[in-house]
N, C-alpha and C. Protein backbone atom coordinates (compact mmCIF):
# COMPACT_ATOMS: atom_id res chain seq x y z
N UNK A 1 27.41 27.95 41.21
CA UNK A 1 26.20 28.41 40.60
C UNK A 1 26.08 27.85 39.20
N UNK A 2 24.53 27.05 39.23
CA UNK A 2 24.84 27.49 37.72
C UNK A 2 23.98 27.98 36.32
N UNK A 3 23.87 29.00 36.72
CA UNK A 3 23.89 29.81 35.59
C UNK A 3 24.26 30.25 34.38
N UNK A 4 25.25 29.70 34.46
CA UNK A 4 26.05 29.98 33.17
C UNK A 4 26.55 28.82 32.55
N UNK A 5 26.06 27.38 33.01
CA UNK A 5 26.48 26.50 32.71
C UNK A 5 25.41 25.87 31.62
N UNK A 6 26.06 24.96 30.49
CA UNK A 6 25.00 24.65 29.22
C UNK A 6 24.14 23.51 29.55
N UNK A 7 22.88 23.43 29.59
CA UNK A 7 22.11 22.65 29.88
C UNK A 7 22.35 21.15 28.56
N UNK A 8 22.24 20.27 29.75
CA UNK A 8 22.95 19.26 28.33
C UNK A 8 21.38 18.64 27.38
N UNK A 9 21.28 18.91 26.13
CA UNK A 9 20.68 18.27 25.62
C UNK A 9 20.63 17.07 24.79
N UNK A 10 19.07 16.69 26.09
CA UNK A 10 18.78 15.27 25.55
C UNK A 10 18.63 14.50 24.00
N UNK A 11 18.70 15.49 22.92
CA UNK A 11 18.44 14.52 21.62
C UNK A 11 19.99 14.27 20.82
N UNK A 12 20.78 15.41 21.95
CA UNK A 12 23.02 14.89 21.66
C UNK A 12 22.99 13.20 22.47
N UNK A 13 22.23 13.51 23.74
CA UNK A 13 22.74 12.53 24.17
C UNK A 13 22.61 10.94 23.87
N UNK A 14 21.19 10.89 23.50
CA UNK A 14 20.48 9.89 22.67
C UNK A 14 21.06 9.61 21.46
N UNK A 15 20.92 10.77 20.33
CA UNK A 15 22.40 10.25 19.98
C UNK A 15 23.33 9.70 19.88
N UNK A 16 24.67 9.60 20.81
CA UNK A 16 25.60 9.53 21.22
C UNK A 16 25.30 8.09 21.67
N UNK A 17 24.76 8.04 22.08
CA UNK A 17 24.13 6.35 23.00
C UNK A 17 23.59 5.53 21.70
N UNK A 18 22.96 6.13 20.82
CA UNK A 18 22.62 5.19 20.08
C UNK A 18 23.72 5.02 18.71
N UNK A 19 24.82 5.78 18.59
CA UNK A 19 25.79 5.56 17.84
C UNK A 19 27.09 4.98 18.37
N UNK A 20 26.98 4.46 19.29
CA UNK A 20 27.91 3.76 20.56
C UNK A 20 26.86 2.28 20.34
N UNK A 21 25.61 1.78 20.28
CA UNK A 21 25.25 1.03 20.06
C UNK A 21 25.02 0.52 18.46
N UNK A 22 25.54 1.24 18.12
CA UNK A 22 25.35 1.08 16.35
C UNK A 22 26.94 0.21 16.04
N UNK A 23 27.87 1.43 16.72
CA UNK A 23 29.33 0.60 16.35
C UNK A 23 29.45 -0.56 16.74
N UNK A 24 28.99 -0.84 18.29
CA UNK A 24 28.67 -1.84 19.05
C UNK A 24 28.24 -3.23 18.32
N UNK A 25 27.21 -2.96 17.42
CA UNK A 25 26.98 -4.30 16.62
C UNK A 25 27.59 -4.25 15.33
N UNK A 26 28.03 -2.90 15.16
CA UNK A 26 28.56 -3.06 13.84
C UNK A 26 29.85 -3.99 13.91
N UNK A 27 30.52 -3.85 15.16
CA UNK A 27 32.12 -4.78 15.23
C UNK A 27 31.34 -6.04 15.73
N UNK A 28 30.33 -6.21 15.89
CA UNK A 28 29.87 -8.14 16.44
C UNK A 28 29.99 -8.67 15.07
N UNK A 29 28.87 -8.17 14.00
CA UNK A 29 28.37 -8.23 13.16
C UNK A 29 29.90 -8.41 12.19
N UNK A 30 30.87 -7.83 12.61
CA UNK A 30 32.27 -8.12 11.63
C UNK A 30 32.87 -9.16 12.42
N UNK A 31 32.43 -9.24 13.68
CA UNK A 31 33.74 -10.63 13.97
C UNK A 31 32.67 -11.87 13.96
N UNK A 32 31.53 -12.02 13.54
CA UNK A 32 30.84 -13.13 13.52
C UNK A 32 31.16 -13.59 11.80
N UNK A 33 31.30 -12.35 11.21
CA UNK A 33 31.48 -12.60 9.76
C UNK A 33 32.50 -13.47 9.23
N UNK A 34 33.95 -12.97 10.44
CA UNK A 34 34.98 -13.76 10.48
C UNK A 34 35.27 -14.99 10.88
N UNK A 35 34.17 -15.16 11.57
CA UNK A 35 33.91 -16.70 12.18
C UNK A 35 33.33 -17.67 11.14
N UNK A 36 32.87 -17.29 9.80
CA UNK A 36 31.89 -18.10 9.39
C UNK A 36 32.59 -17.91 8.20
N UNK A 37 33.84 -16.71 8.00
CA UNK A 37 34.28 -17.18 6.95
C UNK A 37 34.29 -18.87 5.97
N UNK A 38 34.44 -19.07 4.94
CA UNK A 38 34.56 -21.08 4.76
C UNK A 38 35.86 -20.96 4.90
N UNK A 39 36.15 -22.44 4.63
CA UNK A 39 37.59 -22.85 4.79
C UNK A 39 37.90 -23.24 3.14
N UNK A 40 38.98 -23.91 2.85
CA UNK A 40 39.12 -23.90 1.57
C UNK A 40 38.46 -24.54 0.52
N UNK A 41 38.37 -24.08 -0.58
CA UNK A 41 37.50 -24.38 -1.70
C UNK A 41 35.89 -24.13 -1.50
N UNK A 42 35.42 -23.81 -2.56
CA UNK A 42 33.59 -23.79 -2.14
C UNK A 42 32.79 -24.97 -1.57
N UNK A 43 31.70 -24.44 -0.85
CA UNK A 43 31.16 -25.24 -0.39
C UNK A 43 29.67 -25.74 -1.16
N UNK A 44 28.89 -26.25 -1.56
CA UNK A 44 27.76 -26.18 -2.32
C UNK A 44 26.63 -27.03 -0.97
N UNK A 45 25.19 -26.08 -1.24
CA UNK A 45 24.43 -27.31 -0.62
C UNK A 45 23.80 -28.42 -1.54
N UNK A 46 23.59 -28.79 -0.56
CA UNK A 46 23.27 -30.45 -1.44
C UNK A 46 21.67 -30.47 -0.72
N UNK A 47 20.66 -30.53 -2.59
CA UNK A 47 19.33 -30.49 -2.26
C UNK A 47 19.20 -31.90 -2.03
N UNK A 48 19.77 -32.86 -2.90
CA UNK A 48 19.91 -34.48 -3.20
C UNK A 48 19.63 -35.15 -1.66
N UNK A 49 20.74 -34.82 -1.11
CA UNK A 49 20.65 -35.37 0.45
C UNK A 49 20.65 -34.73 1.65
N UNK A 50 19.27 -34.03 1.92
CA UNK A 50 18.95 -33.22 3.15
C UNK A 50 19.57 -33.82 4.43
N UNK A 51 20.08 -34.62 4.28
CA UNK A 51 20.65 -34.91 5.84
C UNK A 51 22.19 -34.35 5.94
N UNK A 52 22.80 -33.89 5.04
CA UNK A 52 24.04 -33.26 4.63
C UNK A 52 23.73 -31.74 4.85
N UNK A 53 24.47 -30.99 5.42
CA UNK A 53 24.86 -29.72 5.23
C UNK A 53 25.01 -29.28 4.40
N UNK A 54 26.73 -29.43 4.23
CA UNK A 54 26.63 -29.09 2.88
C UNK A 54 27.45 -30.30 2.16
N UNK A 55 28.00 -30.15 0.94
CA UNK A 55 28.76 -31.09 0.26
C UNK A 55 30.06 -30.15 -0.69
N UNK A 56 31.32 -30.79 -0.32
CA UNK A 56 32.51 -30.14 -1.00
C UNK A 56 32.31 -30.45 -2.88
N UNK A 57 32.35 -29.00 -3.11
CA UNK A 57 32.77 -28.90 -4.39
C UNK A 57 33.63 -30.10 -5.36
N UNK A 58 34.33 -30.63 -4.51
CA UNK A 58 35.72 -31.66 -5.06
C UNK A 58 34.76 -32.57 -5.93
N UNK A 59 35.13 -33.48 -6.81
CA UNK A 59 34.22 -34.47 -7.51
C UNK A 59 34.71 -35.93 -6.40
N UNK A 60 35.58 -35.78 -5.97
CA UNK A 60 35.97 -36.64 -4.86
C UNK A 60 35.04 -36.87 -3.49
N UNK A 61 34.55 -36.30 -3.56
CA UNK A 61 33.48 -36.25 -2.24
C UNK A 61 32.85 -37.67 -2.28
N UNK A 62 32.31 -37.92 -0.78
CA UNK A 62 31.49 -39.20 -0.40
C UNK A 62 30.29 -39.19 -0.66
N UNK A 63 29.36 -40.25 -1.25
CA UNK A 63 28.10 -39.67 -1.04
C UNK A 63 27.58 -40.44 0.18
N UNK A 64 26.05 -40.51 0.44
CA UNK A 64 25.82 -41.01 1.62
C UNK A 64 26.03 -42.82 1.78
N UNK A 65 25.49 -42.76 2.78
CA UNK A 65 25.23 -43.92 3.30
C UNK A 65 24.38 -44.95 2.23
N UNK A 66 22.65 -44.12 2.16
CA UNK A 66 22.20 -45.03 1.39
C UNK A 66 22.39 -44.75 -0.31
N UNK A 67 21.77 -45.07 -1.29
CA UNK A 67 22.25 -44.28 -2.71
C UNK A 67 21.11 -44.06 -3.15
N UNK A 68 19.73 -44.30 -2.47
CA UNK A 68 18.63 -44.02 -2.91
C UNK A 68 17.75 -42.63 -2.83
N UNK A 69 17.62 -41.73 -3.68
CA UNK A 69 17.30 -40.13 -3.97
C UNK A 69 16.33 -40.29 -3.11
N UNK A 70 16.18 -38.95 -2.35
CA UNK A 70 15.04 -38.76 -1.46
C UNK A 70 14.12 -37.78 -2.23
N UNK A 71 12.75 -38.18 -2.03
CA UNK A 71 11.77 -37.55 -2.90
C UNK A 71 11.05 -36.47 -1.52
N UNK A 72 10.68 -35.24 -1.84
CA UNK A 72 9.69 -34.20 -1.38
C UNK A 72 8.63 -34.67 -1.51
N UNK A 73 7.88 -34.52 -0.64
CA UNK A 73 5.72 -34.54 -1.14
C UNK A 73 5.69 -33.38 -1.62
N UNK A 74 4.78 -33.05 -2.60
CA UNK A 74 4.17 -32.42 -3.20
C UNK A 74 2.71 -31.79 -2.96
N UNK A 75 2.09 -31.24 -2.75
CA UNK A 75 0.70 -30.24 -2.69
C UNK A 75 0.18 -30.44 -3.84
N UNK A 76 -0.52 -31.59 -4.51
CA UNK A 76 -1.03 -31.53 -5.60
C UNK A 76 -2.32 -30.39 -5.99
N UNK A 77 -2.94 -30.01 -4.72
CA UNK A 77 -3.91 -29.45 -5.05
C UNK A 77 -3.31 -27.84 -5.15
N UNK A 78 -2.08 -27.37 -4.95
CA UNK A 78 -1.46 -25.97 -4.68
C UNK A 78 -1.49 -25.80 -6.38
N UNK A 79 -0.70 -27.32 -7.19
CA UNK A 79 -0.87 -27.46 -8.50
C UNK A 79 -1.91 -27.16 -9.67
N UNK A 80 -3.48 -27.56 -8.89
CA UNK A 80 -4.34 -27.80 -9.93
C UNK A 80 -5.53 -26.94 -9.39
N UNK A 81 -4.78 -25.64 -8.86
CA UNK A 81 -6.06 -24.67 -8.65
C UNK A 81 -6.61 -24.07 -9.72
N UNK A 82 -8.00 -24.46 -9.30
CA UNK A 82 -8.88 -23.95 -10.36
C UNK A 82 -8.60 -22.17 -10.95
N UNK A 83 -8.72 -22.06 -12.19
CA UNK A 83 -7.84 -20.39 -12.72
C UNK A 83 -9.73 -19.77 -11.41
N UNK A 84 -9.06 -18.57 -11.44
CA UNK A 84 -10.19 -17.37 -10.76
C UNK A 84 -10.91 -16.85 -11.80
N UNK A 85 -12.34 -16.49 -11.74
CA UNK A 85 -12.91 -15.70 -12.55
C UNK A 85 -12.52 -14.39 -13.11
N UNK A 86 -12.35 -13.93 -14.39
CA UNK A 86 -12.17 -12.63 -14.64
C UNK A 86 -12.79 -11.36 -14.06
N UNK A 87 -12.04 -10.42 -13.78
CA UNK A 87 -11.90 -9.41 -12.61
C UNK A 87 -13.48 -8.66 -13.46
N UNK A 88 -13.08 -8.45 -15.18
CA UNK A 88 -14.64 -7.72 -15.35
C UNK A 88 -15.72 -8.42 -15.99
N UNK A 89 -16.29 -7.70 -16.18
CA UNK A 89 -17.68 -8.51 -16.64
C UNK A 89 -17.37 -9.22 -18.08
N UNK A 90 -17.91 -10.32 -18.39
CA UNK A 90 -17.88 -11.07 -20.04
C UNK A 90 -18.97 -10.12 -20.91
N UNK A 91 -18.23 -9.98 -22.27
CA UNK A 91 -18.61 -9.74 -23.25
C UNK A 91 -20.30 -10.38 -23.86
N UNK A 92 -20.22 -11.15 -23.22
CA UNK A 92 -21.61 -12.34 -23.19
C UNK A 92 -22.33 -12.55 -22.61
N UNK A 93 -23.80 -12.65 -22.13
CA UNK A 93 -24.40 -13.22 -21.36
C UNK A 93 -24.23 -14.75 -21.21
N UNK A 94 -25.47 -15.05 -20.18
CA UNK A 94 -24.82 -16.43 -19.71
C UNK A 94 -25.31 -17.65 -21.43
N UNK A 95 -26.80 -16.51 -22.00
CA UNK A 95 -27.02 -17.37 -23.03
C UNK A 95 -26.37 -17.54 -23.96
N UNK A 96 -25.30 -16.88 -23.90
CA UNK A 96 -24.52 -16.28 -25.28
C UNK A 96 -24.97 -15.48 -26.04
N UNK A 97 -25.81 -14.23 -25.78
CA UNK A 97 -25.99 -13.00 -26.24
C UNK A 97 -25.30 -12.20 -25.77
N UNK A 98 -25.25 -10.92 -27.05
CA UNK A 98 -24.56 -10.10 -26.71
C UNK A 98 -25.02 -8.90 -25.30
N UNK A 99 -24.69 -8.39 -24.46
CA UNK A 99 -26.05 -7.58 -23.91
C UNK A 99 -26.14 -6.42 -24.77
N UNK A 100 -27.21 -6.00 -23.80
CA UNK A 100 -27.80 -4.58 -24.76
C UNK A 100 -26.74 -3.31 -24.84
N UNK A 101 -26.27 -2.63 -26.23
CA UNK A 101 -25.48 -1.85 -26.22
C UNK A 101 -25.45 -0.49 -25.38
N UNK A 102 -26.71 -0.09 -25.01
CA UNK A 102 -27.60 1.18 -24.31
C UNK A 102 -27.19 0.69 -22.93
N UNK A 103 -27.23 -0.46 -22.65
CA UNK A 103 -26.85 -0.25 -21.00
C UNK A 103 -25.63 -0.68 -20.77
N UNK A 104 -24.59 -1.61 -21.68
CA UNK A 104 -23.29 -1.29 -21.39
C UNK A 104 -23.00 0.13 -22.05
N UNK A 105 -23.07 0.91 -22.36
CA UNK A 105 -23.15 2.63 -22.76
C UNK A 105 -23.31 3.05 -21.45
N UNK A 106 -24.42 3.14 -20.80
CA UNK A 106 -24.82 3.83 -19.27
C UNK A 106 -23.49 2.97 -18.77
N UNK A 107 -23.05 1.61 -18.07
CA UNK A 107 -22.45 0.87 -17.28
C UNK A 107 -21.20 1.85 -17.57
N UNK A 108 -20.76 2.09 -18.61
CA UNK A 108 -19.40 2.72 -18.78
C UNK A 108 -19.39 4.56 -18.56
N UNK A 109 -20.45 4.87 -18.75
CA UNK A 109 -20.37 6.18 -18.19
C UNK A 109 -20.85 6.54 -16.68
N UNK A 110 -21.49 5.58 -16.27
CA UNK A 110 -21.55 5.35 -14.76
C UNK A 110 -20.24 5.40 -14.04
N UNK A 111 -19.24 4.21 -14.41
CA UNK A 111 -17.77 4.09 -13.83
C UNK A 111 -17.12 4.75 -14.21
N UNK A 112 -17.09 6.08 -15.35
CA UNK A 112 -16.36 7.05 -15.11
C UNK A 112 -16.64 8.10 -14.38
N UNK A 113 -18.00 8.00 -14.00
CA UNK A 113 -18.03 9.08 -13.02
C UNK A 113 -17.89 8.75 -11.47
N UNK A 114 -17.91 7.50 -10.76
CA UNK A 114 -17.55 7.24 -9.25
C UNK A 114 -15.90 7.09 -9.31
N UNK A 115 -15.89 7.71 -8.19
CA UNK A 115 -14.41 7.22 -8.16
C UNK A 115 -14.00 5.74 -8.36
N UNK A 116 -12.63 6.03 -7.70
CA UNK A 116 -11.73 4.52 -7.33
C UNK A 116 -12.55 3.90 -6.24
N UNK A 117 -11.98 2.50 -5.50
CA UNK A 117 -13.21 1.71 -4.46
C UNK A 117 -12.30 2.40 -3.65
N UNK A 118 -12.58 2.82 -2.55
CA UNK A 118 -12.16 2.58 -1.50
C UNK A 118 -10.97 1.92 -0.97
N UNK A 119 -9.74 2.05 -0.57
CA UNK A 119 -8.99 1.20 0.29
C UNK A 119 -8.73 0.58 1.46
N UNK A 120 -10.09 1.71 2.52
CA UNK A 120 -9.87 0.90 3.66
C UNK A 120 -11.66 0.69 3.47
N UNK A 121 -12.62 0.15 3.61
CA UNK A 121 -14.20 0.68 3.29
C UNK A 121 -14.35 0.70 5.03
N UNK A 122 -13.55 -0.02 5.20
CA UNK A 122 -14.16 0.01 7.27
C UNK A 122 -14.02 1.78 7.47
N UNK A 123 -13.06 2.25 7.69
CA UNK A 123 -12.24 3.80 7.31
C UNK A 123 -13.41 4.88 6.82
N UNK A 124 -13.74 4.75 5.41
CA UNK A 124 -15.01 5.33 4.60
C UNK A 124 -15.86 5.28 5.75
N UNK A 125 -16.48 3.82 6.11
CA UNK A 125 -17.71 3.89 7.07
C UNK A 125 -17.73 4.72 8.41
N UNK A 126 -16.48 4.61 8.80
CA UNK A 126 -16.15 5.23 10.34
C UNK A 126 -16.39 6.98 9.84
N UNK A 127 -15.77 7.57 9.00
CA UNK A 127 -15.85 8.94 8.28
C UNK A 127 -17.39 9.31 8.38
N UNK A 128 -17.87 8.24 7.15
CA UNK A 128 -19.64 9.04 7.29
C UNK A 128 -20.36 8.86 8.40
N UNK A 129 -20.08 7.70 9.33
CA UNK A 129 -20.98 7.80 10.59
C UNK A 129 -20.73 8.65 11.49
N UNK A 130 -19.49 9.06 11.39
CA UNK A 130 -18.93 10.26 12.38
C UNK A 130 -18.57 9.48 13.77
N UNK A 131 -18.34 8.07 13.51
CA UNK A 131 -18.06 7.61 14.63
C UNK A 131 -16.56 7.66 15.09
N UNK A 132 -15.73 8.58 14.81
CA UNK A 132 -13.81 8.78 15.05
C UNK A 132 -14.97 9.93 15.99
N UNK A 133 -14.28 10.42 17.47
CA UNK A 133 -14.12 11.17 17.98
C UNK A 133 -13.37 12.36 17.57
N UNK A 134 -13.85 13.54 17.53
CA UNK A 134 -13.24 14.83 16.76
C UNK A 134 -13.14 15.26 15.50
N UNK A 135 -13.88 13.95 14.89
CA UNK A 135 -14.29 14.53 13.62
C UNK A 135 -15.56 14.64 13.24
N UNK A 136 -16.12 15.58 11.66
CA UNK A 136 -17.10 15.65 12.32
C UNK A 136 -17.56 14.72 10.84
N UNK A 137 -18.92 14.12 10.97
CA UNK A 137 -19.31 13.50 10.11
C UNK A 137 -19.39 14.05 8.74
N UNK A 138 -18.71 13.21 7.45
CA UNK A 138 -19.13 13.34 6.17
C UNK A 138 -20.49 13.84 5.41
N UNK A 139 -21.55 13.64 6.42
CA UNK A 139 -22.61 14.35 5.99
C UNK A 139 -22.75 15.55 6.45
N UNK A 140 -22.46 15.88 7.53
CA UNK A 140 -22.35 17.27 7.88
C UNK A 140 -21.63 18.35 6.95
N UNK A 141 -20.29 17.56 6.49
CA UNK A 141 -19.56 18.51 6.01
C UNK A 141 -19.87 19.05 4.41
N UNK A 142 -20.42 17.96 3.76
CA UNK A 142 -21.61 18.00 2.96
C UNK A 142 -22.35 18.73 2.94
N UNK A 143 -23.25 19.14 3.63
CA UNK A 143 -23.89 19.59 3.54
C UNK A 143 -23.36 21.30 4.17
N UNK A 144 -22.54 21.42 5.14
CA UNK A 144 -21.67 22.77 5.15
C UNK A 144 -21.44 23.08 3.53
N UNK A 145 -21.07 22.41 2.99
CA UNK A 145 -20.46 22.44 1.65
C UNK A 145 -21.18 23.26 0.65
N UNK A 146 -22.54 22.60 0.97
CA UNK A 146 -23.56 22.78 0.09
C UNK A 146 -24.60 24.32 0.09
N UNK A 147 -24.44 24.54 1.75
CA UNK A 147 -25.10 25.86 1.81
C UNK A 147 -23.98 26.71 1.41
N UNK A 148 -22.78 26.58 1.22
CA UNK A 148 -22.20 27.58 1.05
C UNK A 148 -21.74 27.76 -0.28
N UNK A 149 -21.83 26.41 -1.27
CA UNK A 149 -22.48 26.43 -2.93
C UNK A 149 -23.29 27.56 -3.02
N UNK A 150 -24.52 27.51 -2.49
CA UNK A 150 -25.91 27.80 -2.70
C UNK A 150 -25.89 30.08 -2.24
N UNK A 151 -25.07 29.52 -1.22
CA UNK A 151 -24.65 31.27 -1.04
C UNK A 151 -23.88 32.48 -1.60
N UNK A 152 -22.57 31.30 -2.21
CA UNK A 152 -22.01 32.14 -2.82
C UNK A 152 -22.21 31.85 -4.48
N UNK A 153 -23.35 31.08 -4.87
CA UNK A 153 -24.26 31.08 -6.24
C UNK A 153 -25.14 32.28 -6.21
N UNK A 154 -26.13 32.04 -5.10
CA UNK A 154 -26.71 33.74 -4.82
C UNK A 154 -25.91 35.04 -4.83
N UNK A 155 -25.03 34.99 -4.40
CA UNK A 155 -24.02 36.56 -4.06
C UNK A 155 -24.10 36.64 -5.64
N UNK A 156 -23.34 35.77 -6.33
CA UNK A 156 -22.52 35.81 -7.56
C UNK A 156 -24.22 36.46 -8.58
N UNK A 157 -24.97 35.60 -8.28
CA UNK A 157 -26.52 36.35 -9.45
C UNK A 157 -27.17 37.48 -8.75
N UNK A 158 -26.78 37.76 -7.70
CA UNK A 158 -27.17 38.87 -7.27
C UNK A 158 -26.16 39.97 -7.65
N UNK A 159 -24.78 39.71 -7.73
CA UNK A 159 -23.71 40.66 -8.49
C UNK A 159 -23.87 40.65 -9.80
N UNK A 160 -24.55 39.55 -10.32
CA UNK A 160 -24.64 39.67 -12.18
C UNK A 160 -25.86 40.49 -12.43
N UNK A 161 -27.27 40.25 -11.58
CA UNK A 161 -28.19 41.46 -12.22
C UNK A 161 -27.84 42.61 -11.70
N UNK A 162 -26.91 43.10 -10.80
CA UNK A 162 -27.05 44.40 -10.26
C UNK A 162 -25.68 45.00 -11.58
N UNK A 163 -25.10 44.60 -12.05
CA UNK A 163 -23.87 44.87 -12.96
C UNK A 163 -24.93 45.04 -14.32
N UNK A 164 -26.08 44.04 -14.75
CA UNK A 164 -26.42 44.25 -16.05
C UNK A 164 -27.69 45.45 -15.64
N UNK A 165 -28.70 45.68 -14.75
CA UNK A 165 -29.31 46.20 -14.32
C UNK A 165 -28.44 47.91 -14.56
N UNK A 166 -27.24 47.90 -13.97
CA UNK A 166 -26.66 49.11 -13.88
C UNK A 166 -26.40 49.39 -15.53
N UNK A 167 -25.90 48.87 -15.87
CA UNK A 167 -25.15 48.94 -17.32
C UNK A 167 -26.30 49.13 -18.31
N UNK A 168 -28.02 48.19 -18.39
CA UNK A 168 -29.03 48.99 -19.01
C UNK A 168 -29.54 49.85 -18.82
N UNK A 169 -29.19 50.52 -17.65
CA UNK A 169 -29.82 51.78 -16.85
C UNK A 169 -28.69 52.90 -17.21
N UNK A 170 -27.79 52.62 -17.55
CA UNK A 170 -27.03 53.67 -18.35
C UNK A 170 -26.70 53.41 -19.94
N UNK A 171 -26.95 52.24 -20.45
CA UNK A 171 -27.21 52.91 -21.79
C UNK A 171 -28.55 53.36 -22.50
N UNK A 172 -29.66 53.40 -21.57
CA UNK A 172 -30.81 54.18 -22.42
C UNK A 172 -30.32 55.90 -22.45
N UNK A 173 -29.53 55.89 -21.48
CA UNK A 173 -29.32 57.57 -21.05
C UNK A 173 -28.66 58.05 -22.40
């Protein structure tokens, strides 16, 4: 029977299997290390002659075959990219005026009041159209939002004249 016997659980056993596969590469991972140990003295690579592996430390070493340096190509144009435009707006118009102080004034109190941009804007868009299944649209909730501003603004002035209403109705007495 068994009844009385411990049901074996699956997240020991997984576990167990996956720390049996852990040691598992952990001893590959040490005898490959031992394989690749070097042999004596350092080894250096050699950028000079890509057809070499590597080249022994010794000053004794061979060099190649031919004695002529091998040159890389180069990406000249990776070199001479044009700089990017500055991220904010210039101090200047394009005529070289200054702009008007009144609307960089508004421009700067404008951007302190929107937030940050967005990080995903695809994300944002999917939110207000209500197009994610199970959620419900950004305008909706908005506007939930808003009647219930508007209700508990009413409760609250309907508790403030009935408090001052009471309170002048007992001090004429």
């Amino acid at each position: 029977m068994g009844l009385f016997k411990k049901n074996p659980d699956p997240i020991t056993d997984r576990s167990r299997e996956l720390n049996a596969k852990i040691a598992a590469l952990e001893s590959k991972i040490q005898k490959l290390n031992q394989e690749l140990q070097p042999g004596p003295g350092p080894r250096l690579r050699s950028t000079a002659y890509p057809g070499e592996a590597t080249v022994s430390a010794q000053p004794s070493a061979a060099t190649p075959g031919n004695s002529e340096p091998i040159f890389e190509k180069v990406d000249q144009n990776q070199l001479k990219a044009p700089a990017e435009p500055p991220a904010t707006a210039p101090h200047f118009s394009e005529l070289g005026a200054r702009p008007h102080p009144l609307l960089s004034w508004w421009e700067r109190i404008k951007k302190e009041f929107q937030g940050p941009p967005a990080a995903n804007p695809k994300l944002v868009n999917y939110l207000a159209a209500g197009s994610i299944q199970g959620l419900r649209p950004l305008r909706f909730e908005k506007r939930v939002q808003r009647n219930r501003f508007v209700a508990l603004a009413t409760l609250f002035l309907l508790a403030c004249l009935g408090i001052l209403s009471y309170a002048l109705e007992h001090h004429h007495r």
